[in-house]
C-alpha atoms as a PDB file:
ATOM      1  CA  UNK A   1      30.076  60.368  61.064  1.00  0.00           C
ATOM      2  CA  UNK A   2      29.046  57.467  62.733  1.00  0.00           C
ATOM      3  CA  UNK A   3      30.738  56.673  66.353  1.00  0.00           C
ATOM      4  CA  UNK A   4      30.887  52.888  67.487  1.00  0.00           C
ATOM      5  CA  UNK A   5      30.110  52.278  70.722  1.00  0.00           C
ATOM      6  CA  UNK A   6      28.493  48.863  72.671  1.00  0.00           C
ATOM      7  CA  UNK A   7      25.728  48.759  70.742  1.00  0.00           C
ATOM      8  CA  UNK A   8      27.360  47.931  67.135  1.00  0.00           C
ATOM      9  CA  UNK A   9      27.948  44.701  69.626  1.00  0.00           C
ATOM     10  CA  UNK A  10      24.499  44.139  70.237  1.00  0.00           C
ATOM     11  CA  UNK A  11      23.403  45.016  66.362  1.00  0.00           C
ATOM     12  CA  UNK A  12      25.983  42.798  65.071  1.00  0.00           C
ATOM     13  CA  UNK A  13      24.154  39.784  68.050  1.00  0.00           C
ATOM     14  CA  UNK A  14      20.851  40.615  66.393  1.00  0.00           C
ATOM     15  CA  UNK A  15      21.649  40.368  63.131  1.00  0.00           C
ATOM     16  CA  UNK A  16      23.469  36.862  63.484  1.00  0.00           C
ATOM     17  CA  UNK A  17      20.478  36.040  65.353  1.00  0.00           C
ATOM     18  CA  UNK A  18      18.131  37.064  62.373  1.00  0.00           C
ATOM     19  CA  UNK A  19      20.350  35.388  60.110  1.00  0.00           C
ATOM     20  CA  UNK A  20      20.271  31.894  62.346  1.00  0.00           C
ATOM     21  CA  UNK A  21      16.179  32.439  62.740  1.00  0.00           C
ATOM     22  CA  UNK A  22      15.571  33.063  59.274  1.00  0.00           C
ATOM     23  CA  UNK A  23      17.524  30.212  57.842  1.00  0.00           C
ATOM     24  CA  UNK A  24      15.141  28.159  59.944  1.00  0.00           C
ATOM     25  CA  UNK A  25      11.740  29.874  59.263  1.00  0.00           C
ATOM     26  CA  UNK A  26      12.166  30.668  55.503  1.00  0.00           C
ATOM     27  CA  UNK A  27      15.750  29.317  53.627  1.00  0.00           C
ATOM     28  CA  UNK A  28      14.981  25.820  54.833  1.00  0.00           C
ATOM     29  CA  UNK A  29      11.581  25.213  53.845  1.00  0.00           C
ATOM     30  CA  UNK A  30      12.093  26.702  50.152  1.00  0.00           C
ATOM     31  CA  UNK A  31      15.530  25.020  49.950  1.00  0.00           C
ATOM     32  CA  UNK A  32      13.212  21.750  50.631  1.00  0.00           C
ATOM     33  CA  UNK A  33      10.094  23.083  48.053  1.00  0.00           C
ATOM     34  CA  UNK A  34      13.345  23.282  45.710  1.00  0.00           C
ATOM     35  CA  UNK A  35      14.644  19.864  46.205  1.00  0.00           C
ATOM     36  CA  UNK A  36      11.088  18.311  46.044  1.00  0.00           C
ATOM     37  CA  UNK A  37      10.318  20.244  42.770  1.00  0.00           C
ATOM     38  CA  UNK A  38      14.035  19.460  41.088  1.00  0.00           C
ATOM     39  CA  UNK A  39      13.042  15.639  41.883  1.00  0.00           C
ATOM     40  CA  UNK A  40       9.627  15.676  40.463  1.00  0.00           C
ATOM     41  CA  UNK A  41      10.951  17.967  37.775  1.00  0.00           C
ATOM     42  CA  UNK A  42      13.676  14.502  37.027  1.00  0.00           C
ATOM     43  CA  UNK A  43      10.867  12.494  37.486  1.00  0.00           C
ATOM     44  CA  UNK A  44       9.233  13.614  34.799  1.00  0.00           C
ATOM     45  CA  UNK A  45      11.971  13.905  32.815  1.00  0.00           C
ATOM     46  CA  UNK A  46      12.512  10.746  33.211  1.00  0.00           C
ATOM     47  CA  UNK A  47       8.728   9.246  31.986  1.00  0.00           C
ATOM     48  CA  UNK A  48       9.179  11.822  28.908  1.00  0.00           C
ATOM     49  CA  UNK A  49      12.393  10.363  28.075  1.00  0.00           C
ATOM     50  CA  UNK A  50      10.903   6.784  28.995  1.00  0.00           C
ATOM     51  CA  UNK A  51       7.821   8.036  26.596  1.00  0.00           C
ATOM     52  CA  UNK A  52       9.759   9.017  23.796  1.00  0.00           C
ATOM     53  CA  UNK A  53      12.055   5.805  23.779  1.00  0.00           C
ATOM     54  CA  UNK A  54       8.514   3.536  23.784  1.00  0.00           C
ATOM     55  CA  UNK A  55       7.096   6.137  21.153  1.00  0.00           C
ATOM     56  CA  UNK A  56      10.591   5.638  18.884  1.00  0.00           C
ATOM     57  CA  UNK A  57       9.917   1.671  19.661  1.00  0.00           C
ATOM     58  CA  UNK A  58       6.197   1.585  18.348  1.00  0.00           C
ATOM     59  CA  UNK A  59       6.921   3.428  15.301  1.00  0.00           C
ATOM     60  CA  UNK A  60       9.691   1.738  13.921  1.00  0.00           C
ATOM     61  CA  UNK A  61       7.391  -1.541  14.686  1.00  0.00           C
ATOM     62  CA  UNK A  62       4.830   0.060  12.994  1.00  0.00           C
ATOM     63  CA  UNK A  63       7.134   0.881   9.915  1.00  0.00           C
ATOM     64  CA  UNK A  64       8.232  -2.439   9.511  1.00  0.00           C
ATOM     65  CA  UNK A  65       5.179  -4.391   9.720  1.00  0.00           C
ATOM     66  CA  UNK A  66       4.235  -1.348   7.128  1.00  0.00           C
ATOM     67  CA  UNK A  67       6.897  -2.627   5.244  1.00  0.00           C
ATOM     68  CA  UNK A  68       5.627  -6.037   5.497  1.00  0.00           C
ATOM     69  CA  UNK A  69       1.928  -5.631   4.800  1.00  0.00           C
ATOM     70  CA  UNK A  70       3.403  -4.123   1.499  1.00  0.00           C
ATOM     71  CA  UNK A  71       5.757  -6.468   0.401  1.00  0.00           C
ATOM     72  CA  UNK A  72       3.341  -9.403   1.125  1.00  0.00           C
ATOM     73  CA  UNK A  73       0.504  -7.047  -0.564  1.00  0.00           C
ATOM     74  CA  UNK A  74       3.179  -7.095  -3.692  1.00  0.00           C
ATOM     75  CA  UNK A  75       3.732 -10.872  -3.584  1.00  0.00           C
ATOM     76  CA  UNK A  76      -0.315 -11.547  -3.596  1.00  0.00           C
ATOM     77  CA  UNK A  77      -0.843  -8.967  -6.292  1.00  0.00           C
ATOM     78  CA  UNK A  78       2.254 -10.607  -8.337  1.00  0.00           C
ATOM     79  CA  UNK A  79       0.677 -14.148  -7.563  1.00  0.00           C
ATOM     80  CA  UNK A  80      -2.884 -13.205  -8.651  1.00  0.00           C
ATOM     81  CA  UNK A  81      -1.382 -11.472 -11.944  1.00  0.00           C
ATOM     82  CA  UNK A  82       0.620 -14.499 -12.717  1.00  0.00           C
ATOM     83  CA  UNK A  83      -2.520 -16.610 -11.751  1.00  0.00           C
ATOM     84  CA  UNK A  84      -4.741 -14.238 -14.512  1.00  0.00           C
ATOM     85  CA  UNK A  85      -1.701 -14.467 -17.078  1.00  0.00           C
ATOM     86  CA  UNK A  86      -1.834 -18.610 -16.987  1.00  0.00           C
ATOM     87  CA  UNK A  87      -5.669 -18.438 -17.014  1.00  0.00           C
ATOM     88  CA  UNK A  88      -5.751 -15.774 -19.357  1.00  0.00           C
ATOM     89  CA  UNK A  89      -3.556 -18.470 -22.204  1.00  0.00           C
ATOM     90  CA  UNK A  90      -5.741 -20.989 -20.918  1.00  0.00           C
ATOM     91  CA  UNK A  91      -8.526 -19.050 -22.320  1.00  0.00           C
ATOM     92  CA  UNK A  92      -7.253 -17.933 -25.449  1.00  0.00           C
ATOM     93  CA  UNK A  93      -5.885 -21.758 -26.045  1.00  0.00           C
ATOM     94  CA  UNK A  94      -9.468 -22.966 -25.749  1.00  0.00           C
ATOM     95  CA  UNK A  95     -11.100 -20.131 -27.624  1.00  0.00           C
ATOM     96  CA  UNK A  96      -8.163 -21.065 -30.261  1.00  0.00           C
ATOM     97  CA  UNK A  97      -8.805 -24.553 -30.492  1.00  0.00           C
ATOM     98  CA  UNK A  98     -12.756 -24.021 -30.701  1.00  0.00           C
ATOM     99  CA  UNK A  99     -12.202 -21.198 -33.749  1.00  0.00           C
ATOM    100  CA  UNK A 100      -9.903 -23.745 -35.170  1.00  0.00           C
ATOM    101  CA  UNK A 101     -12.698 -25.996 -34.906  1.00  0.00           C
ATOM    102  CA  UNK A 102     -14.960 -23.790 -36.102  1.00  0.00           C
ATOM    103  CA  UNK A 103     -13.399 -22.556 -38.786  1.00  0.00           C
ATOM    104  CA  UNK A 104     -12.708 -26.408 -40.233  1.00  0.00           C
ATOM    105  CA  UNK A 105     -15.925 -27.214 -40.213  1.00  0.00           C
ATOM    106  CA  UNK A 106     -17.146 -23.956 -42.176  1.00  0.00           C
ATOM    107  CA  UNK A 107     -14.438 -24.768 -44.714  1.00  0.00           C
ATOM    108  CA  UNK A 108     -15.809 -28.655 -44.506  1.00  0.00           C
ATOM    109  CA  UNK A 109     -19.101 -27.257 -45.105  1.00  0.00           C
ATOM    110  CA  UNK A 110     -18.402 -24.654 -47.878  1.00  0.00           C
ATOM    111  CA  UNK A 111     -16.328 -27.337 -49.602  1.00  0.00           C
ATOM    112  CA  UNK A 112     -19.258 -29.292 -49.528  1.00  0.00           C
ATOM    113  CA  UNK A 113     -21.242 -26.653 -50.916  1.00  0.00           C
ATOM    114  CA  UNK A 114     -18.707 -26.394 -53.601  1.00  0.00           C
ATOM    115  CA  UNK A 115     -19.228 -29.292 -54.892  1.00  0.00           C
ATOM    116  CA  UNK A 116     -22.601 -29.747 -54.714  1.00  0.00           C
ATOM    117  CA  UNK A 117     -22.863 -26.253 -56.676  1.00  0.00           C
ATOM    118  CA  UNK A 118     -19.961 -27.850 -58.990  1.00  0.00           C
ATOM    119  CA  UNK A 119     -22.185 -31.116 -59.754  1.00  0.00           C
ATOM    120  CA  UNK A 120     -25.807 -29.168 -59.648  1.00  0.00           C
ATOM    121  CA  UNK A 121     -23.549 -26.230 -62.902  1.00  0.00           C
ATOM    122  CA  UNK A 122     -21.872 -29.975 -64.159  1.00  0.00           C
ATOM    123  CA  UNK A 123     -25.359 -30.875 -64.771  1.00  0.00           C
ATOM    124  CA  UNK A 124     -27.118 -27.316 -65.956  1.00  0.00           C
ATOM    125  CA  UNK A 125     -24.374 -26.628 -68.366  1.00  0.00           C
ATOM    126  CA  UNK A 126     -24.552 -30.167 -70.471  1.00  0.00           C
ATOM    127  CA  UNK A 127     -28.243 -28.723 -70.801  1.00  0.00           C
ATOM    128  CA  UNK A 128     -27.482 -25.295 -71.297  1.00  0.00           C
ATOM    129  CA  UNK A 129     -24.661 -26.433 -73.783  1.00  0.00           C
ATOM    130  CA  UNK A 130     -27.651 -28.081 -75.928  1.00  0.00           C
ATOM    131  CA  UNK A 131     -29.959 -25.168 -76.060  1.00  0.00           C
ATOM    132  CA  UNK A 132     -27.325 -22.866 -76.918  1.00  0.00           C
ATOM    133  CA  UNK A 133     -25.803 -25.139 -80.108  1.00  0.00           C
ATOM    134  CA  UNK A 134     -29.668 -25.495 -80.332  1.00  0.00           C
ATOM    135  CA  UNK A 135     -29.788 -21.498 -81.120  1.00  0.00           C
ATOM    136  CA  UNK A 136     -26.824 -21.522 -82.511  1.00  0.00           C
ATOM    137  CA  UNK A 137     -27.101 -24.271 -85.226  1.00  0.00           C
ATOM    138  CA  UNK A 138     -31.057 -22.568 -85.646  1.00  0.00           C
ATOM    139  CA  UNK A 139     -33.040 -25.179 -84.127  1.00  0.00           C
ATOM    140  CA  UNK A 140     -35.984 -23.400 -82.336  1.00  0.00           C
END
């Protein structure tokens, strides 16, 4: 068993004294390396939060000037269709009026034909009449 005597005194001195020296030498300094790596450790916490918020900013810029390109790319597309669809009936009406022109003057010209063909048969058949009463009646 252990005894105390005056030199539990002394041990106790030393060891408040190696408490008070070490605190100085060694505690301090990492307590400070500590404090100095929780504040950079904040600031950078703070530029990834500061990041992140500019990040969050840009892309829901970018989205709606996305969303803008498009709709303006719909209203050129739907302007340029309805340009084609009034040029396309311009077309047709002027390829419909030249048929229809066309068309009148083939009729003119077969009608003409007609009756050219009409007058040229009118003609032929007052001959062909006489030869065949000619046959028929026995004249050579």
């Amino acid at each position: 068993m252990v005894l105390p005597d005056k030199t539990i005194f002394i041990q106790g001195l030393n060891f408040l004294a190696m408490i008070f020296l070490l605190n100085i030498v060694l505690i301090k300094p990492i307590r400070e390396i500590i404090k100095k790596r929780k504040g950079l450790m904040d600031d950078q916490l703070e530029k990834i939060e500061g990041f992140n918020k500019k990040a969050e900013t840009k892309v829901l810029d970018y989205e709606e000037q996305l969303a803008a390109a498009r709709k303006e790319a719909g209203e050129i597309r739907t302007a340029a269709k309805d340009a084609g669809v009034v040029e396309e009936q311009a077309l047709l009406s002027a390829a419909g009026t030249k048929a229809s022109g066309t068309i009148h003057a083939a009729r003119t010209e077969i009608q003409s034909q007609v009756q050219d063909a009409m007058k040229q048969l009118t003609k032929d058949v007052d001959k062909y009449a006489e030869q065949a009463t000619g046959k028929i009646l026995g004249q050579a």
